[in-house]
N, C-alpha and C. Protein backbone atom coordinates (compact mmCIF):
# COMPACT_ATOMS: atom_id res chain seq x y z
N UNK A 1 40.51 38.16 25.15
CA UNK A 1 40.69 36.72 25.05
C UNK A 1 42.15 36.46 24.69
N UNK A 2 42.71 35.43 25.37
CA UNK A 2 44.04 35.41 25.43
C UNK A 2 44.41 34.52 23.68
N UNK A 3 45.37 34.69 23.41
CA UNK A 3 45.78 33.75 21.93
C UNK A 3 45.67 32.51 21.82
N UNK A 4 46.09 31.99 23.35
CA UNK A 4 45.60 30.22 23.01
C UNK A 4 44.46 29.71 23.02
N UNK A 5 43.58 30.69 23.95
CA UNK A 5 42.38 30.11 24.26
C UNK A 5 41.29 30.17 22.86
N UNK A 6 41.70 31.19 21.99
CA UNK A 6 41.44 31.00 20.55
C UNK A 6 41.63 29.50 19.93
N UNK A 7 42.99 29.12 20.19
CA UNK A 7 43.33 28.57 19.34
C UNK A 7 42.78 26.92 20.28
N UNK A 8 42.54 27.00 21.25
CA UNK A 8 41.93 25.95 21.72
C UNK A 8 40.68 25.67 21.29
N UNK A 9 40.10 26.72 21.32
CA UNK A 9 38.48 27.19 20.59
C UNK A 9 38.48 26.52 19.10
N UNK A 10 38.90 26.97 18.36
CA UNK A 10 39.34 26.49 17.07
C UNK A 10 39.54 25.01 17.04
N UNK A 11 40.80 24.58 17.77
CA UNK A 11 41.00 23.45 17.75
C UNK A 11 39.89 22.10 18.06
N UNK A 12 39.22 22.51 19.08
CA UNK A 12 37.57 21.61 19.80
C UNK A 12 36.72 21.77 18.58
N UNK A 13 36.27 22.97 17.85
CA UNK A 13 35.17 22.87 16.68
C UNK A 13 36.40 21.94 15.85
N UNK A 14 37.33 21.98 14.85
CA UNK A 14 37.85 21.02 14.20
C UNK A 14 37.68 19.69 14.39
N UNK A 15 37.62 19.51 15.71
CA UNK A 15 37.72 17.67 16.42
C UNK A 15 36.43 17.26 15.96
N UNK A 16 35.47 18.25 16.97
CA UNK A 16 34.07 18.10 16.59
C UNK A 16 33.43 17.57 14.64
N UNK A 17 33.98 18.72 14.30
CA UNK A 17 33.80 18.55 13.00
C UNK A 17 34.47 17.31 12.18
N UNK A 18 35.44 17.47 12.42
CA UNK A 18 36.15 15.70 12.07
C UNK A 18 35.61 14.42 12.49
N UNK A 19 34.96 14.36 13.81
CA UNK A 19 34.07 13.52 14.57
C UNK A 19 33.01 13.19 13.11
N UNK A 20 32.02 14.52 13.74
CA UNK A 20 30.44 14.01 12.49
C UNK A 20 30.44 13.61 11.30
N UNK A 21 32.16 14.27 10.42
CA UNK A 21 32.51 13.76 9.27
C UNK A 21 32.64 12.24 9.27
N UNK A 22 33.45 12.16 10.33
CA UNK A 22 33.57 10.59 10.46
C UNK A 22 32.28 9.63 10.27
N UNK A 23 31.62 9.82 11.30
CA UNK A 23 30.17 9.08 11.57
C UNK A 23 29.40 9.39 10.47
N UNK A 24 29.27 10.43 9.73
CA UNK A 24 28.31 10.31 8.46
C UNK A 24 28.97 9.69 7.54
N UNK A 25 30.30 9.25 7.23
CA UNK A 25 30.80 8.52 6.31
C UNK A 25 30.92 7.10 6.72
N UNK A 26 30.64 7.09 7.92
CA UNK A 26 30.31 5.50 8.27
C UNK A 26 29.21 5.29 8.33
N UNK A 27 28.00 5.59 8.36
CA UNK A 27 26.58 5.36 7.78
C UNK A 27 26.34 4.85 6.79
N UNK A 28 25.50 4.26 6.47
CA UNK A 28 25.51 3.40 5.31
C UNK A 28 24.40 4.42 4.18
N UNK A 29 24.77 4.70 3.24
CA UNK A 29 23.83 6.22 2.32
C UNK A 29 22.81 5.11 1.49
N UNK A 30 21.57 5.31 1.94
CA UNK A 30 20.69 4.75 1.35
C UNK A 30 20.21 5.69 0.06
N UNK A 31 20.20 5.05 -1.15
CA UNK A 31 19.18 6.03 -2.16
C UNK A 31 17.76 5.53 -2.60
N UNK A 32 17.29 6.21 -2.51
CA UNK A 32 15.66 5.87 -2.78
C UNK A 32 15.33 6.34 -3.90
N UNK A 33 14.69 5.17 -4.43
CA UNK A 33 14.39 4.97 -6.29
C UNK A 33 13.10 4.77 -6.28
N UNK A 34 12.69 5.48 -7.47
CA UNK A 34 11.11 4.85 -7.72
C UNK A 34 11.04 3.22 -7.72
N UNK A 35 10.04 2.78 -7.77
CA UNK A 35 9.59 1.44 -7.68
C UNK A 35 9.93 0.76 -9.56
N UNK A 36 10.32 -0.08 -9.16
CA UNK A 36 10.77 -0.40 -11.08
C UNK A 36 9.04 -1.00 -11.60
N UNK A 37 9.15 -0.48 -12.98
CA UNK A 37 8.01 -1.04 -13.79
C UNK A 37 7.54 -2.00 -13.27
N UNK A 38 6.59 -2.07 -13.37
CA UNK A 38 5.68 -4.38 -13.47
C UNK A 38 4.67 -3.93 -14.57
N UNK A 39 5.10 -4.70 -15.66
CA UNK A 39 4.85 -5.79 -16.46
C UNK A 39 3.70 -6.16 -16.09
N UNK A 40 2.00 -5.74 -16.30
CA UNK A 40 1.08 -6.89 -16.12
C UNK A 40 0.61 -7.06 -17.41
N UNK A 41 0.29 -8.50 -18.21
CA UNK A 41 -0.53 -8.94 -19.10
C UNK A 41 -1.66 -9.62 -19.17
N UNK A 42 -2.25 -10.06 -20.15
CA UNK A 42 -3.09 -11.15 -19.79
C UNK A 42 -2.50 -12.49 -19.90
N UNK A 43 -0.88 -12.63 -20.24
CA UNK A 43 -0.52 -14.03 -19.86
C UNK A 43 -0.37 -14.11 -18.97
N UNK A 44 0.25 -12.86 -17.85
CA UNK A 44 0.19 -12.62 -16.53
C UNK A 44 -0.45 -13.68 -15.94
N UNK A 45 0.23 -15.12 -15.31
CA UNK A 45 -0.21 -16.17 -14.41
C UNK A 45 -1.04 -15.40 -13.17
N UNK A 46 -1.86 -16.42 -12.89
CA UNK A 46 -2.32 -16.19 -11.28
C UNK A 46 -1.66 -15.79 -10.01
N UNK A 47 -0.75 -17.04 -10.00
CA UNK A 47 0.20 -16.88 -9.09
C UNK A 47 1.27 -15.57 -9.27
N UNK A 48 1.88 -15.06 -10.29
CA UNK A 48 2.37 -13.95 -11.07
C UNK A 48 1.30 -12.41 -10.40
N UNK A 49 0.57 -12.70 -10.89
CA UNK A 49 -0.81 -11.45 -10.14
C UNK A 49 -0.37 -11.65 -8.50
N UNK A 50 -0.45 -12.56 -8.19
CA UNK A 50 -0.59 -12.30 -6.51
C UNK A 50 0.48 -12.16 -5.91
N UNK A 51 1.71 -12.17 -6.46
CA UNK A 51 2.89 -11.91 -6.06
C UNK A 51 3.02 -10.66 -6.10
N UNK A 52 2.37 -10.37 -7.87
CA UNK A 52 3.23 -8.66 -7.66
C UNK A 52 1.87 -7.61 -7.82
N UNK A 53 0.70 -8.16 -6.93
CA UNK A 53 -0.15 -7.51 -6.11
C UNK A 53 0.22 -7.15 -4.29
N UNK A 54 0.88 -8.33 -3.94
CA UNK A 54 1.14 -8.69 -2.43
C UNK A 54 2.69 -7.16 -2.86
N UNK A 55 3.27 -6.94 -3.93
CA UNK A 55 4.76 -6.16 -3.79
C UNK A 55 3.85 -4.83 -4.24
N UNK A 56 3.17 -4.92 -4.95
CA UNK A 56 2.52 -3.63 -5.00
C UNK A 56 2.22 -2.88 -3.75
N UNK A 57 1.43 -3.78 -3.08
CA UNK A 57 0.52 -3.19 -1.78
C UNK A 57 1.72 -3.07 -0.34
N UNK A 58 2.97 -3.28 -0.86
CA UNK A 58 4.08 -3.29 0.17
C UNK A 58 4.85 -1.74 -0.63
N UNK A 59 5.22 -1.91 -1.65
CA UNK A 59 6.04 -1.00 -2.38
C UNK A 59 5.18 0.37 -2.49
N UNK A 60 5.20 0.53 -3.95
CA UNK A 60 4.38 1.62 -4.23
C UNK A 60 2.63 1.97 -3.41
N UNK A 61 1.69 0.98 -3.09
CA UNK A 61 0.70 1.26 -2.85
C UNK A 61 0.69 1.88 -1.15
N UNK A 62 1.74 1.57 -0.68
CA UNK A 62 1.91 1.62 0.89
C UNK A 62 1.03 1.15 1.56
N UNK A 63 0.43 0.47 1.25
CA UNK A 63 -1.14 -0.27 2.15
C UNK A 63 -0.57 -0.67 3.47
N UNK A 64 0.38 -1.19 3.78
CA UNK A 64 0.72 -1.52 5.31
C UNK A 64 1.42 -0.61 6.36
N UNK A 65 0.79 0.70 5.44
CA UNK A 65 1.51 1.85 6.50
C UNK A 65 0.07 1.65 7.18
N UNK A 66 -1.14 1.29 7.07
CA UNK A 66 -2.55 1.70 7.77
C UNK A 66 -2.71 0.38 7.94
N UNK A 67 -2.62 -0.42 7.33
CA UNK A 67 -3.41 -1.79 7.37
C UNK A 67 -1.88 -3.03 7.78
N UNK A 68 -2.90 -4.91 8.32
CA UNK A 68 -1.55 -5.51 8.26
C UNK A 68 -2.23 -6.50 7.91
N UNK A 69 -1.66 -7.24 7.82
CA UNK A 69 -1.91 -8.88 7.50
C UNK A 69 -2.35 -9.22 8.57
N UNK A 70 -2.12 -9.54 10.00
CA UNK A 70 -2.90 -10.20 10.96
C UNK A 70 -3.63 -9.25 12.02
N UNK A 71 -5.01 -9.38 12.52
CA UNK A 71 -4.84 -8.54 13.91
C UNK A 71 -4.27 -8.35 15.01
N UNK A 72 -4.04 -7.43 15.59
CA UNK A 72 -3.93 -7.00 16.48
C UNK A 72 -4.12 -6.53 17.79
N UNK A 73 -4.31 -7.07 19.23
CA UNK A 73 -4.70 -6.32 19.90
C UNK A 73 -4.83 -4.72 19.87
N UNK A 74 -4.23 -4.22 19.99
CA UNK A 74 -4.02 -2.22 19.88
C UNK A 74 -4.86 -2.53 18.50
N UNK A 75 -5.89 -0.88 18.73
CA UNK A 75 -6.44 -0.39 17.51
C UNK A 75 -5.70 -0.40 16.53
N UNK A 76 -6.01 -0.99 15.25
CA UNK A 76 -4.66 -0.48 13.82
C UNK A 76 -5.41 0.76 13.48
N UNK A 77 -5.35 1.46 12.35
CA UNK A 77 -6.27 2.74 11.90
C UNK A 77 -6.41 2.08 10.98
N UNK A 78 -6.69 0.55 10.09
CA UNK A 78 -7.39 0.42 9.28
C UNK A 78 -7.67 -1.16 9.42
N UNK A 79 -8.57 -1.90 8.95
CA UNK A 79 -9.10 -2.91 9.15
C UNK A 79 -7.75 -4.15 8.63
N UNK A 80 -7.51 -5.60 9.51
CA UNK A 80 -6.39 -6.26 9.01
C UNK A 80 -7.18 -7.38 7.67
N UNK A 81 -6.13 -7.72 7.03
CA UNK A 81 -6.39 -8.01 5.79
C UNK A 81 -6.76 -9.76 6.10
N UNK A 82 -6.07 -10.55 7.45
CA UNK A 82 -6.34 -11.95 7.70
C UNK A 82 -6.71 -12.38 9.05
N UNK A 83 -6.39 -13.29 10.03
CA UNK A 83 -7.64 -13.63 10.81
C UNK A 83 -8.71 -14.42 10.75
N UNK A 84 -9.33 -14.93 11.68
CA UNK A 84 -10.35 -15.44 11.60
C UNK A 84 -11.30 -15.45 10.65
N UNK A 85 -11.58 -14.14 9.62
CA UNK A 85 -12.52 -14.01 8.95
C UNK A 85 -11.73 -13.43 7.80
N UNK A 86 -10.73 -13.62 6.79
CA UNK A 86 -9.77 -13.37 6.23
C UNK A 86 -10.79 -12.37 4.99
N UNK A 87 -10.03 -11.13 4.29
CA UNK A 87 -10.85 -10.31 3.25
C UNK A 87 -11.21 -10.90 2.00
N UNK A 88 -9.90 -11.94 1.83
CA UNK A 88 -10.70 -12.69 0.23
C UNK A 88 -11.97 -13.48 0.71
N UNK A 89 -12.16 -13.88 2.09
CA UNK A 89 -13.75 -14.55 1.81
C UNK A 89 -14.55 -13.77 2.47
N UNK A 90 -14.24 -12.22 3.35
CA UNK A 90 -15.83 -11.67 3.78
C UNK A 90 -15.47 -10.46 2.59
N UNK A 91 -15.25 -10.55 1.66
CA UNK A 91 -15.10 -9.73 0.47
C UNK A 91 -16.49 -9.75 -0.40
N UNK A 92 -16.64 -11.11 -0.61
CA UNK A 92 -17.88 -11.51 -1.58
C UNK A 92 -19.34 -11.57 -0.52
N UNK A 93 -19.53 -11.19 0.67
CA UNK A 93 -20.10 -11.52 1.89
C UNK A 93 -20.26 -9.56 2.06
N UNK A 94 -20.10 -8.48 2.09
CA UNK A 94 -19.66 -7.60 2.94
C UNK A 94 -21.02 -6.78 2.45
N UNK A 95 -21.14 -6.55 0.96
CA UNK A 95 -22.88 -5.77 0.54
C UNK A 95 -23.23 -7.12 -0.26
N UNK A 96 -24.28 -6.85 0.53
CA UNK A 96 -25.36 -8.26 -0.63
C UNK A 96 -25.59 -7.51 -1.93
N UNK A 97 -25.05 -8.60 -2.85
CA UNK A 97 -25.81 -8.64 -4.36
C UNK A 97 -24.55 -8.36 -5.21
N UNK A 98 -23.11 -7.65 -4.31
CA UNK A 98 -21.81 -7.76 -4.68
C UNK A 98 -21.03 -9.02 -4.81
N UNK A 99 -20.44 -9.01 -6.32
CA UNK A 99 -19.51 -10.07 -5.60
C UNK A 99 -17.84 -9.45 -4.74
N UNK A 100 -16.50 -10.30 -4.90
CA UNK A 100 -15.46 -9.80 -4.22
C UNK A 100 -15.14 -9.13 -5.29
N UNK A 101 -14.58 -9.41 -6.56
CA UNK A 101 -14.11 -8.42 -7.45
C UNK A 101 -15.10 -6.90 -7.08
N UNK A 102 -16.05 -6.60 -7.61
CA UNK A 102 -16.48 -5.76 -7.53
C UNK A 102 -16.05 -4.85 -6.15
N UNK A 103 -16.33 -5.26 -5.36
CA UNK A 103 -16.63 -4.87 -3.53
C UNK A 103 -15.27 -4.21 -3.59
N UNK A 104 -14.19 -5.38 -3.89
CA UNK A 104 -12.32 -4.56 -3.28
C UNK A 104 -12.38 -3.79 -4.61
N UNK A 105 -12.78 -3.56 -5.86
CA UNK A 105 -12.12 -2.43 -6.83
C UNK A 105 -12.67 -1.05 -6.03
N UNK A 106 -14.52 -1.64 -5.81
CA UNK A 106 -14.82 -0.01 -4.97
C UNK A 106 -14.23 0.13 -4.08
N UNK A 107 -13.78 -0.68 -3.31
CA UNK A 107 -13.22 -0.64 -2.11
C UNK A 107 -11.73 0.63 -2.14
N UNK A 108 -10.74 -0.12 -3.27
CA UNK A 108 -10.11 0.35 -3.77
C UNK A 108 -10.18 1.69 -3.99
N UNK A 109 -10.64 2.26 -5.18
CA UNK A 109 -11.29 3.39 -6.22
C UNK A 109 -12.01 4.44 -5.23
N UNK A 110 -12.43 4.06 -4.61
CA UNK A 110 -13.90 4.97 -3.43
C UNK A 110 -13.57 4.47 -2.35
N UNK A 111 -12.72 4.78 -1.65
CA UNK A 111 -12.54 4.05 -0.20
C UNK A 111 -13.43 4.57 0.78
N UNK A 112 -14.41 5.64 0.68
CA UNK A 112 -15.25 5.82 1.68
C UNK A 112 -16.89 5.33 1.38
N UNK A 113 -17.00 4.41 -0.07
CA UNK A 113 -18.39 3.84 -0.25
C UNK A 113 -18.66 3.09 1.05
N UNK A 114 -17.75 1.69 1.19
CA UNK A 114 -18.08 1.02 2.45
C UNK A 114 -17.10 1.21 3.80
N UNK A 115 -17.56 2.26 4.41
CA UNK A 115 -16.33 2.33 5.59
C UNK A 115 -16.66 1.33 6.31
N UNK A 116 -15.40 0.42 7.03
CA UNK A 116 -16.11 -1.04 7.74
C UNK A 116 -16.32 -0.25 9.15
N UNK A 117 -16.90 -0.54 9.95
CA UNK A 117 -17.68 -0.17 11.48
C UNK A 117 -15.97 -0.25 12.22
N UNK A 118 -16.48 1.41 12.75
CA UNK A 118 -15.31 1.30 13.59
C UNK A 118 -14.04 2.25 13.69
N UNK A 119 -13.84 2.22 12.32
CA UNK A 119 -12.76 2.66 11.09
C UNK A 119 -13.12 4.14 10.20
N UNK A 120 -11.56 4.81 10.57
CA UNK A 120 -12.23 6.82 10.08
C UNK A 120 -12.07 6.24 8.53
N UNK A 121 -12.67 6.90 7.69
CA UNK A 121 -12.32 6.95 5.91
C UNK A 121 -11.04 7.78 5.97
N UNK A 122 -9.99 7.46 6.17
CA UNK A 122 -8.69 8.05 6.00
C UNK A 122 -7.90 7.57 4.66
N UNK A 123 -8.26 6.61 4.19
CA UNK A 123 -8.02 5.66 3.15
C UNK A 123 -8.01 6.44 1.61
N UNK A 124 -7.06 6.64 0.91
CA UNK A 124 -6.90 7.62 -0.63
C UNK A 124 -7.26 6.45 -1.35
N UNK A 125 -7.95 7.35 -2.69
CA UNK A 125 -8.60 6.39 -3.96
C UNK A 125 -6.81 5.80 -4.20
N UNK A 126 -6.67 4.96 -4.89
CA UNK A 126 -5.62 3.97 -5.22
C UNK A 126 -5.44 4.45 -6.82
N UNK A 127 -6.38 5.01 -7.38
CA UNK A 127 -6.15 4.87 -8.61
C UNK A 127 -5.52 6.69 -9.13
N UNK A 128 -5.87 7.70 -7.91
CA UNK A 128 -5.09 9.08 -7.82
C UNK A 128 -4.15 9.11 -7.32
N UNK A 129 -3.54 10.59 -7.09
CA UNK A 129 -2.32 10.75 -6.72
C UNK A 129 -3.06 10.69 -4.87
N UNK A 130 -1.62 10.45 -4.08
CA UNK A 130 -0.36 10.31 -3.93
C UNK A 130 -0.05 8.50 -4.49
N UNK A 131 -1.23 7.43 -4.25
CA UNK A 131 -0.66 6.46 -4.68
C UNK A 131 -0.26 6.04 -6.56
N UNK A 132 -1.79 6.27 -7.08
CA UNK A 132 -1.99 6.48 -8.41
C UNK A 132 -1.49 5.27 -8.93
N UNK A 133 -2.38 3.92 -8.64
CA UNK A 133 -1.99 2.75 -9.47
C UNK A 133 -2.83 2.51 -10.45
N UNK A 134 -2.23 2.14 -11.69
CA UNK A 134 -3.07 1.63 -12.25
C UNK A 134 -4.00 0.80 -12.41
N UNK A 135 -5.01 0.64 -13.78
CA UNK A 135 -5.92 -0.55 -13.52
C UNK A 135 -5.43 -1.63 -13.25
N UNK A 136 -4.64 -1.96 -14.03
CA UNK A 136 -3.51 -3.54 -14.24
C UNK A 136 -3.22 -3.88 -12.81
N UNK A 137 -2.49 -2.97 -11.96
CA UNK A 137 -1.92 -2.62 -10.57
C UNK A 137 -3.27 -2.61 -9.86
N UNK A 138 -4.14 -2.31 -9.78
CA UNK A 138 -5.26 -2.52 -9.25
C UNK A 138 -5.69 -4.21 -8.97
N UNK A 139 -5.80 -4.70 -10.21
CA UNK A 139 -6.13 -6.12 -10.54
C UNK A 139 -5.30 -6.88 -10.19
N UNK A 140 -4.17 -6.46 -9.76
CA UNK A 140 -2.99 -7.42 -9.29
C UNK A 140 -2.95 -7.11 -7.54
N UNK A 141 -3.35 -6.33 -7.35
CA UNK A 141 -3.61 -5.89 -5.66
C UNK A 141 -5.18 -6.65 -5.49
N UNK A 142 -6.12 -6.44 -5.85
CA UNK A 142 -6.81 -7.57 -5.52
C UNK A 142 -6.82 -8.93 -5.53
N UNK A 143 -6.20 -9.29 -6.97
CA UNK A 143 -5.93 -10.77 -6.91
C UNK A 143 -4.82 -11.20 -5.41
N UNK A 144 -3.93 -10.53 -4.89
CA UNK A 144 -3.43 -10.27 -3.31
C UNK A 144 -4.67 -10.81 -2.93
N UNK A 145 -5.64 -9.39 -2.44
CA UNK A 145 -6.30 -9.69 -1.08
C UNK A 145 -7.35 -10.76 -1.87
N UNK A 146 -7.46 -11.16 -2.68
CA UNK A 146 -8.65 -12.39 -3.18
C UNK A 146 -8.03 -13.56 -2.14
N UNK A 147 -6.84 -13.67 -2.38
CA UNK A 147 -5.84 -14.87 -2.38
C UNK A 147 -5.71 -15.38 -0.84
N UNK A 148 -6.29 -14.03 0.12
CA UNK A 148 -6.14 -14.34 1.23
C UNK A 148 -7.33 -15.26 1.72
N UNK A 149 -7.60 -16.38 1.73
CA UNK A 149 -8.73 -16.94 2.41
C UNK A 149 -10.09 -17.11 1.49
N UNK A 150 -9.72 -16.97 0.19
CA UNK A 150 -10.65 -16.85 -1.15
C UNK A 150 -10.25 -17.20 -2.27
N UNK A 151 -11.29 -17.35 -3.18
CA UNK A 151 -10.87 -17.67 -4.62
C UNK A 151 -10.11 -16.64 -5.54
N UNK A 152 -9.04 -16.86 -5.90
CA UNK A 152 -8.96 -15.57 -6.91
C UNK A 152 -9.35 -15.82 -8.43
N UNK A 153 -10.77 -14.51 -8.20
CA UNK A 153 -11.74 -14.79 -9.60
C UNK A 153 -11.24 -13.35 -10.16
N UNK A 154 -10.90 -12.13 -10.00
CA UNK A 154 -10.10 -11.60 -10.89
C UNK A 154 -9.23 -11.66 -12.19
N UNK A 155 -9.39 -10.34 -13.10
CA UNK A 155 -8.64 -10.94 -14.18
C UNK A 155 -8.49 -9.58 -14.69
N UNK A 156 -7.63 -9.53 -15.80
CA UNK A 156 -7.36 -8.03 -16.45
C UNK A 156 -8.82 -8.09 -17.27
N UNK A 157 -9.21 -8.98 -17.82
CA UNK A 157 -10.54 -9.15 -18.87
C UNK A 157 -11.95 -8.66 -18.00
N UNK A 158 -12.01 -8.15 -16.70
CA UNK A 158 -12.89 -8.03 -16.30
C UNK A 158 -12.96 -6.60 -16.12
N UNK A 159 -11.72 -5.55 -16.37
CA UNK A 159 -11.77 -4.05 -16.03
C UNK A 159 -12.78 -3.65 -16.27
N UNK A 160 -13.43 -3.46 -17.93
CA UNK A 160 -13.88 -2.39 -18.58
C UNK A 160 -15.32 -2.81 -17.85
N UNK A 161 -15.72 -4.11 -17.44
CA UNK A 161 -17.09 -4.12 -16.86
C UNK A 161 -17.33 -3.78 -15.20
N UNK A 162 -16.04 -3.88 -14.20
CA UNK A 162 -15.76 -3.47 -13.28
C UNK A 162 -16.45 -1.84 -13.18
N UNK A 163 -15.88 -1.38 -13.76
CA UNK A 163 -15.46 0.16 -14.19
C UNK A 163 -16.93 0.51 -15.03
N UNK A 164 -18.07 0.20 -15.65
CA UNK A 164 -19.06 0.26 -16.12
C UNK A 164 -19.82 0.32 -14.93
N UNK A 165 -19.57 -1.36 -14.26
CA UNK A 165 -20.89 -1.56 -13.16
C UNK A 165 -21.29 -0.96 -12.34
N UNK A 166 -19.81 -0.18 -11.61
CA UNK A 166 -20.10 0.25 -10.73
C UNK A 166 -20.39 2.00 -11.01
N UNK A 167 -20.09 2.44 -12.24
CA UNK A 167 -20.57 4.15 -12.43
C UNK A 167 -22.24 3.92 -12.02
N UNK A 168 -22.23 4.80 -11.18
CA UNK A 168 -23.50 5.37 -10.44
C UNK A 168 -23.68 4.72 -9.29
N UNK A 169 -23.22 3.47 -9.20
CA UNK A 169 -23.10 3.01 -8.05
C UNK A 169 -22.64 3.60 -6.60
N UNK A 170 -22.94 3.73 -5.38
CA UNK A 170 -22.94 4.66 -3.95
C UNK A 170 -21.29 4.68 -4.47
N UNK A 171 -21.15 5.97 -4.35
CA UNK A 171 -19.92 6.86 -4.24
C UNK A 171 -18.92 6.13 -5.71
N UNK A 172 -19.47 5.07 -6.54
CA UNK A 172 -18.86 4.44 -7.66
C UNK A 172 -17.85 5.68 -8.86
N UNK A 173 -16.72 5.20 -9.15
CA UNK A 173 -16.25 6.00 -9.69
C UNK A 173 -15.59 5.59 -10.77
């Protein structure tokens, strides 16, 4: 190999390399942070719950990687949350003798008690890992889907009987 053609060699990887340097320093460097605390209480407003239930179920809960707010023609892989028949009102409607609180915590907690027709149980408990929300975070993600097309009768004061009623209950946890 002759001496320049080295040094031509050399010279093309440098360019190259100066190139991608370039373009990765013009990219914009995103950092990804955990989700900051929320604060739920029982002064915790209504409207307060359904806000940072609706950021829960966007942020940390990832619910709209499977599910969306409106339907869709194309199959989604999980049932949409509004529509014609919106989840805060076929919530209290879906097992007789349930009301909606109850129905979305199992729903929640045991996602394969009621699989809706149609739909694989691909769906993780909410309250384990990988999502792992809390109760509070729980109660604030339903008061969300209550809110859609329903009353929101949720409350932090209703956990410990939530969480009673349903032990033994089909797949209740």
């Amino acid at each position: 190999m002759k001496k320049g053609g080295f040094v031509s060699i050399l010279l093309f990887f440098l360019v190259v390399e100066a190139f991608y340097t370039l373009v990765g320093n013009i990219i914009p460097q995103v950092e990804s942070r955990p989700p900051k605390e929320i604060r739920i209480t029982r002064e915790t407003s209504i409207d307060d719950l359904v806000f940072i239930g609706e950021r829960i179920m966007k942020e940390k809960g990832g619910c709209f990687v499977c599910h969306e707010l409106e339907p869709r023609e194309a199959q989604p892989r999980a049932p949409a949350f509004k529509g014609p028949d919106p989840i805060g009102r076929r919530a209290s409607r879906r097992v007789p003798g349930m009301d909606a609180d109850h129905y979305l915590w199992q729903s929640l907690v045991d996602p394969r008690a009621y699989v809706v027709k149609g739909f694989f149980p691909i769906m993780p408990p909410v309250n384990k890992p990988p999502v792992n929300l809390s109760d509070e975070e729980i109660v604030a993600v339903i008061a969300f889907l209550e809110s859609l097309g329903g009353e929101v009768t949720i409350s932090l004061d209703k956990i410990p009987r939530l969480k009673k009623d349903l032990e033994g209950v089909k797949g209740g946890r």
